[in-house]
N, C-alpha and C. Protein backbone atom coordinates (compact mmCIF):
# COMPACT_ATOMS: atom_id res chain seq x y z
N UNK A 1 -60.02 -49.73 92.65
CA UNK A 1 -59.67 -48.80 91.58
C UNK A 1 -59.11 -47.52 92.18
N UNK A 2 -58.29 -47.19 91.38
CA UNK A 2 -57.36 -45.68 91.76
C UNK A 2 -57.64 -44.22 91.11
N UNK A 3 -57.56 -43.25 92.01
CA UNK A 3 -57.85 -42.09 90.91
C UNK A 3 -56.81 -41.30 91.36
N UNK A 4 -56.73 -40.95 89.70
CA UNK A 4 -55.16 -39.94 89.85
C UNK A 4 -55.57 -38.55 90.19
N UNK A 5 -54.62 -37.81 90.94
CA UNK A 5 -54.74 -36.51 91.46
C UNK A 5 -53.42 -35.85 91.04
N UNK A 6 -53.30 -34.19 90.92
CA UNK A 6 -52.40 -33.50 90.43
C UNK A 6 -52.27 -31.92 91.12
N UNK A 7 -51.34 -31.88 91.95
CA UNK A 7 -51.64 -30.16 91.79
C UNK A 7 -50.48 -29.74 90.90
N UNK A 8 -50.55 -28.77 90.77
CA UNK A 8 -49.77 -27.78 89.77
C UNK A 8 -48.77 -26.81 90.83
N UNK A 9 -47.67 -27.12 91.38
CA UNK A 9 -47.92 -26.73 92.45
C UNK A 9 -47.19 -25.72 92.46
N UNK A 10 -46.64 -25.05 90.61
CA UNK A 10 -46.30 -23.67 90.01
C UNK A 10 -47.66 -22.51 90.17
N UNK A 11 -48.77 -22.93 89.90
CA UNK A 11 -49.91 -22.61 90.11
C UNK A 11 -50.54 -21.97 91.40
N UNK A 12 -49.93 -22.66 92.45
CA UNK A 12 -50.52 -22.62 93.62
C UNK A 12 -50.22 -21.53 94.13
N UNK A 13 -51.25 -20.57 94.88
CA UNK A 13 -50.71 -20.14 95.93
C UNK A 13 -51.13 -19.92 97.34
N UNK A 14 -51.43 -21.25 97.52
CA UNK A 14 -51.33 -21.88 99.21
C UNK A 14 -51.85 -20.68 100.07
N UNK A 15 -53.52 -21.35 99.25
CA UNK A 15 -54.74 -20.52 100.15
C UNK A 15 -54.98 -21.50 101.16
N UNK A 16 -54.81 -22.81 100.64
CA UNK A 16 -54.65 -24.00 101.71
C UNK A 16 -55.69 -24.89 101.95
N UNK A 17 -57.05 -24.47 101.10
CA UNK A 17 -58.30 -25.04 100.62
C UNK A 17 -58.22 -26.57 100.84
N UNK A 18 -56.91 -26.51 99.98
CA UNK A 18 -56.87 -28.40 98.96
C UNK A 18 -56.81 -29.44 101.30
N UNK A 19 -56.11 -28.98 101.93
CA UNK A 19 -55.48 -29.12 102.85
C UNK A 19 -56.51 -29.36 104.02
N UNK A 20 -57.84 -28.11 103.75
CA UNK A 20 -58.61 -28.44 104.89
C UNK A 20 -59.83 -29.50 103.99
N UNK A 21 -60.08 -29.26 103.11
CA UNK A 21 -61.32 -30.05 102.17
C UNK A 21 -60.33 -31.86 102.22
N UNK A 22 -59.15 -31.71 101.98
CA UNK A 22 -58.83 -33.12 102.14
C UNK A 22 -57.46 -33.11 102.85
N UNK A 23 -57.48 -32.82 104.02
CA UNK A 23 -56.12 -33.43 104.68
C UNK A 23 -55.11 -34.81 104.51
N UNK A 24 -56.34 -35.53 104.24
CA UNK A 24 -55.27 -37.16 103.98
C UNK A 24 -55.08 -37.22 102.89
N UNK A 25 -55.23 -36.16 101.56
CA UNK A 25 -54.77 -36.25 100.58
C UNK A 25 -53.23 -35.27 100.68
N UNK A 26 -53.61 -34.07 100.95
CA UNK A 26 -52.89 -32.83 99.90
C UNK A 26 -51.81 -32.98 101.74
N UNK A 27 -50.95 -32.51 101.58
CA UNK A 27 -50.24 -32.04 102.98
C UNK A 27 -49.02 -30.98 103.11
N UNK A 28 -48.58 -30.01 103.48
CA UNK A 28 -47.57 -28.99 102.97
C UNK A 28 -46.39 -29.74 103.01
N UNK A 29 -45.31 -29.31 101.80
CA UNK A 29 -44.41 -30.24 101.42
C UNK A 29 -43.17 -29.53 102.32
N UNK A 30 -42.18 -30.37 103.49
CA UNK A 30 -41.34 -29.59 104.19
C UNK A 30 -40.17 -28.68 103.66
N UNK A 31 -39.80 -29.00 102.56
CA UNK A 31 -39.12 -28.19 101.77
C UNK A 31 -39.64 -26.61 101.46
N UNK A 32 -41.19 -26.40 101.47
CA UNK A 32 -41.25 -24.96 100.90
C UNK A 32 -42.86 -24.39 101.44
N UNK A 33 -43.25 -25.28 102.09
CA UNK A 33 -44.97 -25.11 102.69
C UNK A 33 -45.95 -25.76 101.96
N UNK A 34 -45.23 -25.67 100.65
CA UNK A 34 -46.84 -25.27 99.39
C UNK A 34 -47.49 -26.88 99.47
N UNK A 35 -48.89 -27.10 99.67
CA UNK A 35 -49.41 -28.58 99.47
C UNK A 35 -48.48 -29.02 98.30
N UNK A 36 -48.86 -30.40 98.95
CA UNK A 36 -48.25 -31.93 97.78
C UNK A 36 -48.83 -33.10 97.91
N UNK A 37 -49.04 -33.62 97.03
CA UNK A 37 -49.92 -35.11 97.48
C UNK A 37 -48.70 -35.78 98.36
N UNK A 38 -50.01 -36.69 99.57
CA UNK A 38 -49.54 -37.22 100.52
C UNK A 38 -48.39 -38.37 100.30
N UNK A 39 -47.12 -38.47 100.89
CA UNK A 39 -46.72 -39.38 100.55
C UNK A 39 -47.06 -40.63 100.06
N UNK A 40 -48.00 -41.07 100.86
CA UNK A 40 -48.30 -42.28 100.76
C UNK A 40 -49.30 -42.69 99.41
N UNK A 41 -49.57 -41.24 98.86
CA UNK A 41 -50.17 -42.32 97.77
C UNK A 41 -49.51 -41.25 96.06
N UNK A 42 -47.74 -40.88 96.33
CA UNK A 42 -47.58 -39.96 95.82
C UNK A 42 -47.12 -41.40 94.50
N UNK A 43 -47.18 -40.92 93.17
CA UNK A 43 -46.69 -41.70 91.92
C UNK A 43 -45.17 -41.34 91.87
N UNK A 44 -44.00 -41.99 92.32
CA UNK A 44 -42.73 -41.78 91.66
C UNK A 44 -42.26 -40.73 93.50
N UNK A 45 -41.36 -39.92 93.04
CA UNK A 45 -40.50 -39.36 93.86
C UNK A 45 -40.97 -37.81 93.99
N UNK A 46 -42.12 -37.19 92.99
CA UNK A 46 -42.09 -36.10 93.10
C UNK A 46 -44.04 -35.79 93.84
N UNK A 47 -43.44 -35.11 94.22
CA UNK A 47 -44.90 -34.69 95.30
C UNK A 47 -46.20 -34.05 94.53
N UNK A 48 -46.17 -33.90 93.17
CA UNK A 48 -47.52 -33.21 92.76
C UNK A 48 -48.61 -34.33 92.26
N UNK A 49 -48.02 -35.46 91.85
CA UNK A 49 -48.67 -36.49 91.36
C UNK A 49 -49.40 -37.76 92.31
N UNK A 50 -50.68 -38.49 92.36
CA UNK A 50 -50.63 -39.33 93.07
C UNK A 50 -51.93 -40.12 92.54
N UNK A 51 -51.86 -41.21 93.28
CA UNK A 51 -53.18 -41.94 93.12
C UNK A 51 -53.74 -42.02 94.66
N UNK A 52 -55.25 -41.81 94.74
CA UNK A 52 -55.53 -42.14 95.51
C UNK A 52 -56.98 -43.14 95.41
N UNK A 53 -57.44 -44.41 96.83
CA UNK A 53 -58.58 -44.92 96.47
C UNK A 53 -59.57 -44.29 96.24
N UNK A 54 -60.32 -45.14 95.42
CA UNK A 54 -62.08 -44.32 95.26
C UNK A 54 -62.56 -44.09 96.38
N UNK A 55 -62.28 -44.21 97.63
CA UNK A 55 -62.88 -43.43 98.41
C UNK A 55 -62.84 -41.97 98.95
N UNK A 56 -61.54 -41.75 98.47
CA UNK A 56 -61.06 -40.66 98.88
C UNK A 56 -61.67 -39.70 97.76
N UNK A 57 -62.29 -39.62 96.93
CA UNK A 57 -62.90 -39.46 95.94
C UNK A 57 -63.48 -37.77 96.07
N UNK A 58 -64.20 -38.14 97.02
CA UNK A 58 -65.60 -37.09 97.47
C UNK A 58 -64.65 -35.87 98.06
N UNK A 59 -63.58 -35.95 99.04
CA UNK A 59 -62.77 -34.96 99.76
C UNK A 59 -62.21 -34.38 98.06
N UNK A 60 -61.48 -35.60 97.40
CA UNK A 60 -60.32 -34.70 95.99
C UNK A 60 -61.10 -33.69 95.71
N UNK A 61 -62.44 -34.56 95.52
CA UNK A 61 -63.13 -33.25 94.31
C UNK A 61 -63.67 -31.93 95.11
N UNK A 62 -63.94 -32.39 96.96
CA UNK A 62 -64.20 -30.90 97.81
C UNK A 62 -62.78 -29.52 97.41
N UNK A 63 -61.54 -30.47 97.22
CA UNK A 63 -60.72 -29.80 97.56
C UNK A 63 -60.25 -29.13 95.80
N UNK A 64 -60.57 -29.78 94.86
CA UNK A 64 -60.52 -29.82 93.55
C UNK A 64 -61.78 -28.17 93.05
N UNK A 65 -62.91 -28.14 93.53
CA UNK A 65 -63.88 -27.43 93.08
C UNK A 65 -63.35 -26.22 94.56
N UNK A 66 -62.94 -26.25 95.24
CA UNK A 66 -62.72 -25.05 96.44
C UNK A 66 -61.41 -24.43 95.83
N UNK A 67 -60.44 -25.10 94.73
CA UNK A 67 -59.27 -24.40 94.70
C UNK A 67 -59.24 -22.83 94.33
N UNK A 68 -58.56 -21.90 94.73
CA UNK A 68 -58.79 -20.77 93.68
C UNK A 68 -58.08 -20.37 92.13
N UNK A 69 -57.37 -20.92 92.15
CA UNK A 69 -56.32 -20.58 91.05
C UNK A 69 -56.09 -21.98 90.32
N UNK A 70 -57.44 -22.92 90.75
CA UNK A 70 -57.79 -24.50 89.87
C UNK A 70 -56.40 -25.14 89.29
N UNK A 71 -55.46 -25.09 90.89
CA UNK A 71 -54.35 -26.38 90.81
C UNK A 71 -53.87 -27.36 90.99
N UNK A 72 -55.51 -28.03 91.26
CA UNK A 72 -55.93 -29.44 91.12
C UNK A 72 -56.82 -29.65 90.24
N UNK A 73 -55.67 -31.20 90.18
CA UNK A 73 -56.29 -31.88 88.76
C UNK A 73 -57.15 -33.29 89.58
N UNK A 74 -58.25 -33.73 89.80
CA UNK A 74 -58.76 -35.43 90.11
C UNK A 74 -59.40 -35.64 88.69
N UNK A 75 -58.97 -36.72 88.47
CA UNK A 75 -59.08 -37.92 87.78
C UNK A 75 -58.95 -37.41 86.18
N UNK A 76 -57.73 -36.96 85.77
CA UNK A 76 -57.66 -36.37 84.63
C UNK A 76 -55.96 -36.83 84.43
């Protein structure tokens, strides 16, 4: 089973939380710095959206409850 993840990444401003709480999720996007879900588990072509496994679960929500400006979304 998959859980969807979201940053907002108008929202953000890349305190960098999402990045150390889950590195194999969130990763800075080379175009502009700001985190983006990891390629590899991004939905479609654009970097804010993704699924990742239930295992990765426990890091989303470290990095989900550490955000400051709450521009992550897990499992919503």
């Amino acid at each position: 089973m998959r859980v969807t993840v979201r940053i907002d990444r108008e929202r953000c401003i890349v305190a960098g939380l999402c990045m150390i709480h889950a590195p194999m999720i969130f990763v800075p996007e080379e175009a502009d710095g700001k985190p983006a879900v990891a390629p590899e588990y991004r939905v479609g072509p654009q970097p804010d959206v993704g699924e990742i496994p239930r295992e990765l679960l426990g890091p989303a929500k470290e990095a989900e409850a550490n955000c400051p400006v709450r521009a992550i979304q897990v499992g919503r």
